[in-house]
C-alpha atoms as a PDB file:
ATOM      1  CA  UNK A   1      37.341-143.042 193.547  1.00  0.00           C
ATOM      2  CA  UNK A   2      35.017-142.460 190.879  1.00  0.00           C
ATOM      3  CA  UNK A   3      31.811-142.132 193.168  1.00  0.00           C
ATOM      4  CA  UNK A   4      33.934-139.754 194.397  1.00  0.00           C
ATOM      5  CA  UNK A   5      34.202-137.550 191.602  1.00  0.00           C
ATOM      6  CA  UNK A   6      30.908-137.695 190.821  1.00  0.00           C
ATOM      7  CA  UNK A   7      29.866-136.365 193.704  1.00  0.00           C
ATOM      8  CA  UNK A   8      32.525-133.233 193.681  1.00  0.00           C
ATOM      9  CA  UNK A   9      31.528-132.770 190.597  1.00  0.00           C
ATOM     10  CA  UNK A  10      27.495-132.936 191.147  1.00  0.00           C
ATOM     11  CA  UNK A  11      28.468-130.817 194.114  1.00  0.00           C
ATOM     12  CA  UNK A  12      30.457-128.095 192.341  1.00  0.00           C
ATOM     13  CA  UNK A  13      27.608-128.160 189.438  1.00  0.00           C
ATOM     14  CA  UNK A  14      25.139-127.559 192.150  1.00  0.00           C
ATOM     15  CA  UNK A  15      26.656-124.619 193.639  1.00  0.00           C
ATOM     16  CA  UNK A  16      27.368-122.802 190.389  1.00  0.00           C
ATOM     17  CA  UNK A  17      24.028-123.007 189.576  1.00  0.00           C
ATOM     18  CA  UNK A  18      22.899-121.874 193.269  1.00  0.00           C
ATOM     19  CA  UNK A  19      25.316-119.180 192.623  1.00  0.00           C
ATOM     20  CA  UNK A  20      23.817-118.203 189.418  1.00  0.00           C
ATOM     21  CA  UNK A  21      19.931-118.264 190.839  1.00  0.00           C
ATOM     22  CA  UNK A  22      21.192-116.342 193.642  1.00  0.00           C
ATOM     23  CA  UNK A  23      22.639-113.491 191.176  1.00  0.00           C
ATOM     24  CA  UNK A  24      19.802-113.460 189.052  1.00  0.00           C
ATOM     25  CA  UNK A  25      17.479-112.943 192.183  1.00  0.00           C
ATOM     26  CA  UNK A  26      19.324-109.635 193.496  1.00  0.00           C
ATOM     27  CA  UNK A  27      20.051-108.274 190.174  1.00  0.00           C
ATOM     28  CA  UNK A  28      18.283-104.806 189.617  1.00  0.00           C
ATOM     29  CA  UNK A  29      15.961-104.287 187.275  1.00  0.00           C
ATOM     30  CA  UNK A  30      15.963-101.833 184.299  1.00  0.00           C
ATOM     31  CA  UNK A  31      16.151 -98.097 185.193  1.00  0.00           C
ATOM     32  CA  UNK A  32      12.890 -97.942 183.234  1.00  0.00           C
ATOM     33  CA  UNK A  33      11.412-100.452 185.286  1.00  0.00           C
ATOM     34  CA  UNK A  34      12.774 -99.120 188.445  1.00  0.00           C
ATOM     35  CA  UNK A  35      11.094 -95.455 187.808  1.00  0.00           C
ATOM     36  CA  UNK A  36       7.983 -97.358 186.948  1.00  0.00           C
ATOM     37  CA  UNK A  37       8.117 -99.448 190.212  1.00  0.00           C
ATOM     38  CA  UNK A  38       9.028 -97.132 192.949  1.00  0.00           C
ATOM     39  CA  UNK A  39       6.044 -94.553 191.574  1.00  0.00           C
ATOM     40  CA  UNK A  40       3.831 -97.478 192.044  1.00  0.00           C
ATOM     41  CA  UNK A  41       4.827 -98.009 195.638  1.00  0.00           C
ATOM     42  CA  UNK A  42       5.114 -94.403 196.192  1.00  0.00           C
ATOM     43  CA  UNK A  43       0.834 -94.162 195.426  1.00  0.00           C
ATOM     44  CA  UNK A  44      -1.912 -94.571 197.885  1.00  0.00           C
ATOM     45  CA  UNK A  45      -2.837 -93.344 201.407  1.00  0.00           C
ATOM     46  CA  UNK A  46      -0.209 -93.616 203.908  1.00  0.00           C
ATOM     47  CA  UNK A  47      -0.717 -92.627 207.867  1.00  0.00           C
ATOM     48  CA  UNK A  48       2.151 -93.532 210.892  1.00  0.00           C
ATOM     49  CA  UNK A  49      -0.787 -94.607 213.618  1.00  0.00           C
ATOM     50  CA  UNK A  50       1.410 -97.416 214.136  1.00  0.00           C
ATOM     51  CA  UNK A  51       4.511 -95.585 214.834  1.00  0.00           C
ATOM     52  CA  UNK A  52       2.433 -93.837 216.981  1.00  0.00           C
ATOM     53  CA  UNK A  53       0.873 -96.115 218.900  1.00  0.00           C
ATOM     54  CA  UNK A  54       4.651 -96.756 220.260  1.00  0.00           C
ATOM     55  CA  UNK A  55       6.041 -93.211 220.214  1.00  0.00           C
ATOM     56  CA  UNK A  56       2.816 -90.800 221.252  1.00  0.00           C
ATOM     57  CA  UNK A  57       5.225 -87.604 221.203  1.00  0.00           C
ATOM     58  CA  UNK A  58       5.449 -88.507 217.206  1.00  0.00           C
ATOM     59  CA  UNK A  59       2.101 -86.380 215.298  1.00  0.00           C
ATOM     60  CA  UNK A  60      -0.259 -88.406 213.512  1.00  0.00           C
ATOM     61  CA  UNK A  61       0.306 -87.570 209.926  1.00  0.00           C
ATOM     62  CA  UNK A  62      -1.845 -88.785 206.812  1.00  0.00           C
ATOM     63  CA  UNK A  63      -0.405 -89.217 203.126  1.00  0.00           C
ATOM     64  CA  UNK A  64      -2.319 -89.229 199.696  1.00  0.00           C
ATOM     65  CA  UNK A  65      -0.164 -89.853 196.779  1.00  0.00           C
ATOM     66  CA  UNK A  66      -1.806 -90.163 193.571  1.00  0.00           C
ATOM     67  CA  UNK A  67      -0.350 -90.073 189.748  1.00  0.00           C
ATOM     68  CA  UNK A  68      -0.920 -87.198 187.911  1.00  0.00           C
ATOM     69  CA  UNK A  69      -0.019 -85.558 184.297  1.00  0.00           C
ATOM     70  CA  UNK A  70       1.546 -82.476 183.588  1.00  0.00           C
ATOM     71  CA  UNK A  71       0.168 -80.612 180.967  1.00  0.00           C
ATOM     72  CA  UNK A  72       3.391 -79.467 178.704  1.00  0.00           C
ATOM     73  CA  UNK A  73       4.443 -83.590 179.537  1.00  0.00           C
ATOM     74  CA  UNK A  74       5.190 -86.049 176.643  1.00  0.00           C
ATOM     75  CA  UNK A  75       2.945 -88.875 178.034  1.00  0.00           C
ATOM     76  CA  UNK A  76       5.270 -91.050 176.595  1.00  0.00           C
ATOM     77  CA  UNK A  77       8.345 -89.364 178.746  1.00  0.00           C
ATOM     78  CA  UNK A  78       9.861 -91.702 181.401  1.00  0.00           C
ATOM     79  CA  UNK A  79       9.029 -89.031 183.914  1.00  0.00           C
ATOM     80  CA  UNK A  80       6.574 -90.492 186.583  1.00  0.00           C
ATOM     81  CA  UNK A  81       4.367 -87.450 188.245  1.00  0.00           C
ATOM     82  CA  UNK A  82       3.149 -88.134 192.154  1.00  0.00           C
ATOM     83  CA  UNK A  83       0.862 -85.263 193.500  1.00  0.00           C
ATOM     84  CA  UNK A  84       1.899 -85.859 197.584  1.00  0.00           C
ATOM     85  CA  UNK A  85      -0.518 -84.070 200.174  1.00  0.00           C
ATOM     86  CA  UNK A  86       0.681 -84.944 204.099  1.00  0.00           C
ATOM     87  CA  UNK A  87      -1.901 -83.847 206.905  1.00  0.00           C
ATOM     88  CA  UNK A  88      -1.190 -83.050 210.450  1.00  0.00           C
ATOM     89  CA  UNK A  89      -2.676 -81.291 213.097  1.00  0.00           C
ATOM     90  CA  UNK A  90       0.407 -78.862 213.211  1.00  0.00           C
ATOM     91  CA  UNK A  91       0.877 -78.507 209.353  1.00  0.00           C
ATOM     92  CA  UNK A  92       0.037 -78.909 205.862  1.00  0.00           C
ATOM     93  CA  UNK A  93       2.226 -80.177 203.021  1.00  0.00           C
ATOM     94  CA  UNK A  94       1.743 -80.587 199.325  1.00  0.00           C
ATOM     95  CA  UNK A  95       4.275 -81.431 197.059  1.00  0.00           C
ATOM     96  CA  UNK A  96       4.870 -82.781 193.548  1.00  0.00           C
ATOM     97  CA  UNK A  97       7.163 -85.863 193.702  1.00  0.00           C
ATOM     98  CA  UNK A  98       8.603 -86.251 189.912  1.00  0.00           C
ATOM     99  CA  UNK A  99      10.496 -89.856 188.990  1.00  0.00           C
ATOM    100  CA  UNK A 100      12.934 -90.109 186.316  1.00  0.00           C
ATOM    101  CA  UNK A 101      16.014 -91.957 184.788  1.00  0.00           C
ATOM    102  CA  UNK A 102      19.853 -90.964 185.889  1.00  0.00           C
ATOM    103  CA  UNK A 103      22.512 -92.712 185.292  1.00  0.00           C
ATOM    104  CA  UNK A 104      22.324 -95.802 187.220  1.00  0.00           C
ATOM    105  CA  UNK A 105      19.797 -94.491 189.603  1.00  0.00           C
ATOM    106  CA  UNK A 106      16.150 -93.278 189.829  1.00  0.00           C
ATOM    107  CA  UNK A 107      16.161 -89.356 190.527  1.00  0.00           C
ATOM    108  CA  UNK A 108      13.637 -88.027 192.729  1.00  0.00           C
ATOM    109  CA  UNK A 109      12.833 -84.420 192.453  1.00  0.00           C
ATOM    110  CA  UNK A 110      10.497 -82.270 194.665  1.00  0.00           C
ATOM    111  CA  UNK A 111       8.871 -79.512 193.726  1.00  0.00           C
ATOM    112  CA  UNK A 112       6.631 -76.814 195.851  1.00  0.00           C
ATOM    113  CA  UNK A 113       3.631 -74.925 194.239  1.00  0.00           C
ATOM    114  CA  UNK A 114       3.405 -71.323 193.260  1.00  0.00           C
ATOM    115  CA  UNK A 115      -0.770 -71.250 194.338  1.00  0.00           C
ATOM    116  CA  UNK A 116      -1.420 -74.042 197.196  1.00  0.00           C
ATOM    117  CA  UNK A 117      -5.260 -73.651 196.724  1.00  0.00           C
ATOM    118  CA  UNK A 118      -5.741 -75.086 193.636  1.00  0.00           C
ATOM    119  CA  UNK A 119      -4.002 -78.453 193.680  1.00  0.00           C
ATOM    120  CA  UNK A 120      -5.299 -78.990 197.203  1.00  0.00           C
ATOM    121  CA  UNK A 121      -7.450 -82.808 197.282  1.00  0.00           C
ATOM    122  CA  UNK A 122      -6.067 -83.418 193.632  1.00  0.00           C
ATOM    123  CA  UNK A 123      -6.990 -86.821 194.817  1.00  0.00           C
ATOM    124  CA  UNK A 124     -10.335 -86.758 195.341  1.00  0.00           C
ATOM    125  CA  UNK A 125     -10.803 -86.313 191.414  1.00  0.00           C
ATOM    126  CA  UNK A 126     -10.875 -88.746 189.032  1.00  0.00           C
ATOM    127  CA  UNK A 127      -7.308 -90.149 186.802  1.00  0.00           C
ATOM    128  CA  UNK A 128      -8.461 -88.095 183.875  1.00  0.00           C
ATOM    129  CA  UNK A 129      -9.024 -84.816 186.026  1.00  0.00           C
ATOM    130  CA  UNK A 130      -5.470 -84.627 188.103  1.00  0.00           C
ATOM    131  CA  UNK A 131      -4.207 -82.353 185.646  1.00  0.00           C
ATOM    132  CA  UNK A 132      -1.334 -79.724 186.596  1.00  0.00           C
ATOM    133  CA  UNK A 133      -0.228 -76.483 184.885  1.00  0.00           C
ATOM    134  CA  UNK A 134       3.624 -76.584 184.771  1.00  0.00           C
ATOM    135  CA  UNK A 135       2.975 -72.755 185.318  1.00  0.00           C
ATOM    136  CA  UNK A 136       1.693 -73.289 188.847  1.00  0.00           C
ATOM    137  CA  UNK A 137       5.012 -76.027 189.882  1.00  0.00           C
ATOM    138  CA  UNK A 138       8.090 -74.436 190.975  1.00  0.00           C
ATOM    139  CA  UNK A 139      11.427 -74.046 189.029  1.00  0.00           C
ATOM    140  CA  UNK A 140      13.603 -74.441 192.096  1.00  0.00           C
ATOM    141  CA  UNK A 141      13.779 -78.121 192.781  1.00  0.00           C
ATOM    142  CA  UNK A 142      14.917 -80.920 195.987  1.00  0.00           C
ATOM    143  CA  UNK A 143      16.717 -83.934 194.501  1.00  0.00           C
ATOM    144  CA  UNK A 144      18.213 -87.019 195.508  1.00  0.00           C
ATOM    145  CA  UNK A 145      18.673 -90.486 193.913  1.00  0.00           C
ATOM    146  CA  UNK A 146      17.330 -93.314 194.629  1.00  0.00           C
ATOM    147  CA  UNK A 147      19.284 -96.981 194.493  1.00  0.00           C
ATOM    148  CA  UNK A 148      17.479-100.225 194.546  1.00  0.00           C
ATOM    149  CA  UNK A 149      18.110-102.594 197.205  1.00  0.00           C
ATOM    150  CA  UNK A 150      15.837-106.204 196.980  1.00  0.00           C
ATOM    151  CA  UNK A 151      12.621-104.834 197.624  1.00  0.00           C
ATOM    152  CA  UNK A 152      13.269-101.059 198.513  1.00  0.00           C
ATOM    153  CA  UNK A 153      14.958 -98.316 196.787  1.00  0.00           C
ATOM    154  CA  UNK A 154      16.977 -96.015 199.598  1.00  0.00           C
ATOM    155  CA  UNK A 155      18.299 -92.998 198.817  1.00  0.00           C
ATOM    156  CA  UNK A 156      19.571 -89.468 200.904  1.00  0.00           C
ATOM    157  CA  UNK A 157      20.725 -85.897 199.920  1.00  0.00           C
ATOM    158  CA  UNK A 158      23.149 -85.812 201.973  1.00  0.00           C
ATOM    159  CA  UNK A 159      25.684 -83.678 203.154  1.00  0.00           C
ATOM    160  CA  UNK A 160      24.365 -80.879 200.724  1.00  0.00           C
ATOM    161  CA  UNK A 161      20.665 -81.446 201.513  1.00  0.00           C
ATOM    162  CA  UNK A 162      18.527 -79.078 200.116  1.00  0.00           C
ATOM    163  CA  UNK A 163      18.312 -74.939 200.866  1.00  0.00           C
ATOM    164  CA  UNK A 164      14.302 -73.594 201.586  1.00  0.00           C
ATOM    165  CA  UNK A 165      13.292 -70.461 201.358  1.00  0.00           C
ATOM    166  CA  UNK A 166      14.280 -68.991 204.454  1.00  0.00           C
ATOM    167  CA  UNK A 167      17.757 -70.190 203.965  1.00  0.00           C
ATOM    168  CA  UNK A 168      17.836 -73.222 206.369  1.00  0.00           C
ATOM    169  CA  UNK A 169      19.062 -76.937 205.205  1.00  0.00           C
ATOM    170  CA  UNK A 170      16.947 -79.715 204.580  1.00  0.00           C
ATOM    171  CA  UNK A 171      18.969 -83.338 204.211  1.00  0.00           C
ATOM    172  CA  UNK A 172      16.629 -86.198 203.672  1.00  0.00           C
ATOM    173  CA  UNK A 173      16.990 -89.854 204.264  1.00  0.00           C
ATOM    174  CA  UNK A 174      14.028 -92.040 202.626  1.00  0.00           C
ATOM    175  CA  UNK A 175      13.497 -95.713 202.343  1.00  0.00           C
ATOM    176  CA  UNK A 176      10.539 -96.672 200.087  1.00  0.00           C
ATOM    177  CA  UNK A 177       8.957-100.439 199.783  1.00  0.00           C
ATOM    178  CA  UNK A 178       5.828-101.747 198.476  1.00  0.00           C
ATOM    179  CA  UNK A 179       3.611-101.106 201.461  1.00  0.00           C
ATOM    180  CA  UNK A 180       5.820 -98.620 203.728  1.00  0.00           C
ATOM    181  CA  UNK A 181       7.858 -95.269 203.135  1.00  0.00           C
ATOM    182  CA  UNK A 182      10.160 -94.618 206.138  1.00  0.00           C
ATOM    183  CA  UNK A 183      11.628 -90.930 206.095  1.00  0.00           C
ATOM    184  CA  UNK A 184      14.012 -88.713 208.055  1.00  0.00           C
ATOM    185  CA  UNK A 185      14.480 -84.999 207.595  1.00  0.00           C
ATOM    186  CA  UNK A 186      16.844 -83.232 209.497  1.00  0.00           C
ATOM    187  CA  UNK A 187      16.382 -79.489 209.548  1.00  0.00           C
ATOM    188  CA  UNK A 188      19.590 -77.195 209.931  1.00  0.00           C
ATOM    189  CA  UNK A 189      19.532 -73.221 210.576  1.00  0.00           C
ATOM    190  CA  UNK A 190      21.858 -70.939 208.399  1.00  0.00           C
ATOM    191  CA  UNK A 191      24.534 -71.416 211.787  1.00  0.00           C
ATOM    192  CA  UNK A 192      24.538 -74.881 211.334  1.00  0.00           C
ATOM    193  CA  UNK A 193      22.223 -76.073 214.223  1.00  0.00           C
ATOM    194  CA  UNK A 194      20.413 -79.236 213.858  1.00  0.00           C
ATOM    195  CA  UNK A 195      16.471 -78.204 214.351  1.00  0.00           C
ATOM    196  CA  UNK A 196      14.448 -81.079 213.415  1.00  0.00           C
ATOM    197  CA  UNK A 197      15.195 -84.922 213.478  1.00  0.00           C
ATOM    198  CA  UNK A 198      12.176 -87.152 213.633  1.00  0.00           C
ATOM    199  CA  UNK A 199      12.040 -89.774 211.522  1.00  0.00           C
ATOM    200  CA  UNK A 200       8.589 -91.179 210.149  1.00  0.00           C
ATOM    201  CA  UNK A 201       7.240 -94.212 209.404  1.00  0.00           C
ATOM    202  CA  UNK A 202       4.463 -94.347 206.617  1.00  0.00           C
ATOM    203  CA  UNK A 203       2.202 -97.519 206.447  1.00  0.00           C
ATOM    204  CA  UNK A 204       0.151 -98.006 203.713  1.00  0.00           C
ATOM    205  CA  UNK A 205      -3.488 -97.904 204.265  1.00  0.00           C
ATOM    206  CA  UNK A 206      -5.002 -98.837 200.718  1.00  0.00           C
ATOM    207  CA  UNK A 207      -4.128 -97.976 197.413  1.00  0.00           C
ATOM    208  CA  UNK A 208      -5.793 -94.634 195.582  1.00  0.00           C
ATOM    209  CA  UNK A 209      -9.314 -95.706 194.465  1.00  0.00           C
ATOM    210  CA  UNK A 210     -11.170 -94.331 191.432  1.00  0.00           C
ATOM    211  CA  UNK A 211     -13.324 -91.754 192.888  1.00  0.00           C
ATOM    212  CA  UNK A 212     -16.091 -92.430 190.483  1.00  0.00           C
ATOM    213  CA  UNK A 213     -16.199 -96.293 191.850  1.00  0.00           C
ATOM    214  CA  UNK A 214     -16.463 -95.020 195.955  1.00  0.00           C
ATOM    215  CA  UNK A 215     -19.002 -92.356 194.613  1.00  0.00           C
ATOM    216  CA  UNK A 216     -20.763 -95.152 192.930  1.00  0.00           C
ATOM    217  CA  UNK A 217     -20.536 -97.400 195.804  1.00  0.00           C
ATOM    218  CA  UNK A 218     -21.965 -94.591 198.245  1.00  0.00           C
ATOM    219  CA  UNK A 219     -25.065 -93.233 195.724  1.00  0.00           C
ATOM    220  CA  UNK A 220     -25.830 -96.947 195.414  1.00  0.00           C
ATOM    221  CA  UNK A 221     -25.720 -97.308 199.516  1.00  0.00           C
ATOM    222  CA  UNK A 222     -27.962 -94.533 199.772  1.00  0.00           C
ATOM    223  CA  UNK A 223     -30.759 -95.468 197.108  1.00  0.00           C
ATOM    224  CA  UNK A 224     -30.478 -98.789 198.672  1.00  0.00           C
ATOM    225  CA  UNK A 225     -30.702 -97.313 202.368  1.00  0.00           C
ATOM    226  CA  UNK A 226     -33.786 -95.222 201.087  1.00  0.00           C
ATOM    227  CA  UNK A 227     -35.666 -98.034 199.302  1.00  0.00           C
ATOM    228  CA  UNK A 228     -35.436 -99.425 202.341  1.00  0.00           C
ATOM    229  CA  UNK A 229     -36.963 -96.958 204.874  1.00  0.00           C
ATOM    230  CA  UNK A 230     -39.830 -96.601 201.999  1.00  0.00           C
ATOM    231  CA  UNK A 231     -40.669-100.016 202.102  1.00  0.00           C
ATOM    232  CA  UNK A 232     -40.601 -99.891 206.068  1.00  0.00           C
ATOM    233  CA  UNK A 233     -43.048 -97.176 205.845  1.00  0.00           C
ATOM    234  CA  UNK A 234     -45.129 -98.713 203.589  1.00  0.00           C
ATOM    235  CA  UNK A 235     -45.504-102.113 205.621  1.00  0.00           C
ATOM    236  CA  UNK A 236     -45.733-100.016 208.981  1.00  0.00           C
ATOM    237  CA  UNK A 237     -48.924 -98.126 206.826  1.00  0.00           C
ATOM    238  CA  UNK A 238     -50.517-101.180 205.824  1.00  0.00           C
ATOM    239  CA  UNK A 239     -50.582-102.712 209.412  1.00  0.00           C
ATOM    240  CA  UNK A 240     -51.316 -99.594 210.686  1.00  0.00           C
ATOM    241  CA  UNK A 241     -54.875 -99.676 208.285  1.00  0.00           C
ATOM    242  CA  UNK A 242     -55.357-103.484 209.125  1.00  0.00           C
ATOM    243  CA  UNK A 243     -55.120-102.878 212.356  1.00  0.00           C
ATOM    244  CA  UNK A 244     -58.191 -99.263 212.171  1.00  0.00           C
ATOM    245  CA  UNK A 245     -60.144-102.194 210.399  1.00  0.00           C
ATOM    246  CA  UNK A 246     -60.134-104.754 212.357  1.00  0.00           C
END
């Protein structure tokens, strides 16, 4: 009888502290450290060849995210600035993707520019050059929140969605993880009618690289490459002579 209780009571000890280690695993981070996180995942270069590869009717569409300052922002504000540009065949989209604290949520809020032409390849240019004037972003805003789930944050806008310019309804469904951003907009016309509805699935490519390291990389390729012919040329010359001498 005593073995006995031993072992409920190593068993009920064991579970409890399962229990615990399984809580402490799923628990969500700070807000803080949520806006920090799903910025992080949000940056790089994106493309859906895979999707693709299974759907052909689905466009090929690239993605550069990159951070990038405001210039009227407190750098020390827990506001987390994306500068998106998406590339397609069939259209063109550029968009700054702002991250903040609400409530229990991270807010996501898109906003459009007021002159297209001179964000456009923001992130081509170096960290300290992806400057924006608050001037040329916007006032009217798309929001929705995003909730964390173990390694995503999901979030959607709907049923409100968001209004455009022309007066048709946007409602957006995203999923973001570390290496993939899966997203659904369905496109309404003032009567209602469902327009649009093909979701998209973003897989990372890389991350954003310093321009200043790939330009390094390639001026280093090329001095190499031409050191290289030169020395060719030289050796092809000096047989070319041994060769009138002999």
């Amino acid at each position: 009888m005593h073995l006995l209780k031993v072992s409920i009571l190593t068993f009920l000890v064991t579970t409890f502290s399962f229990l615990q280690q399984s809580r402490a695993d799923t628990s969500a981070p700070p807000i803080k450290t949520q806006v920090q996180e799903v910025a992080q995942w949000f940056t790089g270069f994106f493309d859906n060849a895979q999707q693709i590869a299974n759907s052909p009717s689905v466009p090929l569409i690239t993605m550069s995210n990159c951070s990038v300052q405001l210039d009227d922002t407190n750098p020390l504000a827990d506001i987390q600035n994306v500068y998106l540009e998406q590339e397609s065949p069939g259209f063109e989209r550029l968009r700054l993707y702002s991250f903040n604290e609400v409530n229990s949520a991270v807010n996501l809020s898109i906003s459009s520019f007021v002159n297209e032409n001179t964000v456009r390849g923001l992130c081509n240019h170096s960290q300290s050059r992806r400057q924006l004037s608050i001037n040329n972003v916007e006032k009217n805003t798309c929001n929705l929140q995003l909730f964390w789930k173990p390694n995503s944050y999901i979030g959607n806008n709907a049923p409100n969605g968001c209004i455009t310019s022309n007066g048709f309804k946007v409602v957006s469904d995203v999923t973001i993880e570390q290496s993939s951003i899966d997203s659904l907009d369905k496109i309404f016309d003032k009567k209602g009618n469902l327009l649009v509805a093909t979701p998209i699935e973003f897989r990372r490519v890389n991350s954003v690289p310093e321009p200043s390291v790939t330009f390094g990389l390639l001026a280093l390729g090329i001095w190499s490459t031409k050191n290289a012919i030169s020395d060719r040329r030289k050796q092809k010359s000096k047989k070319n002579k041994t060769s009138v001498s002999s």
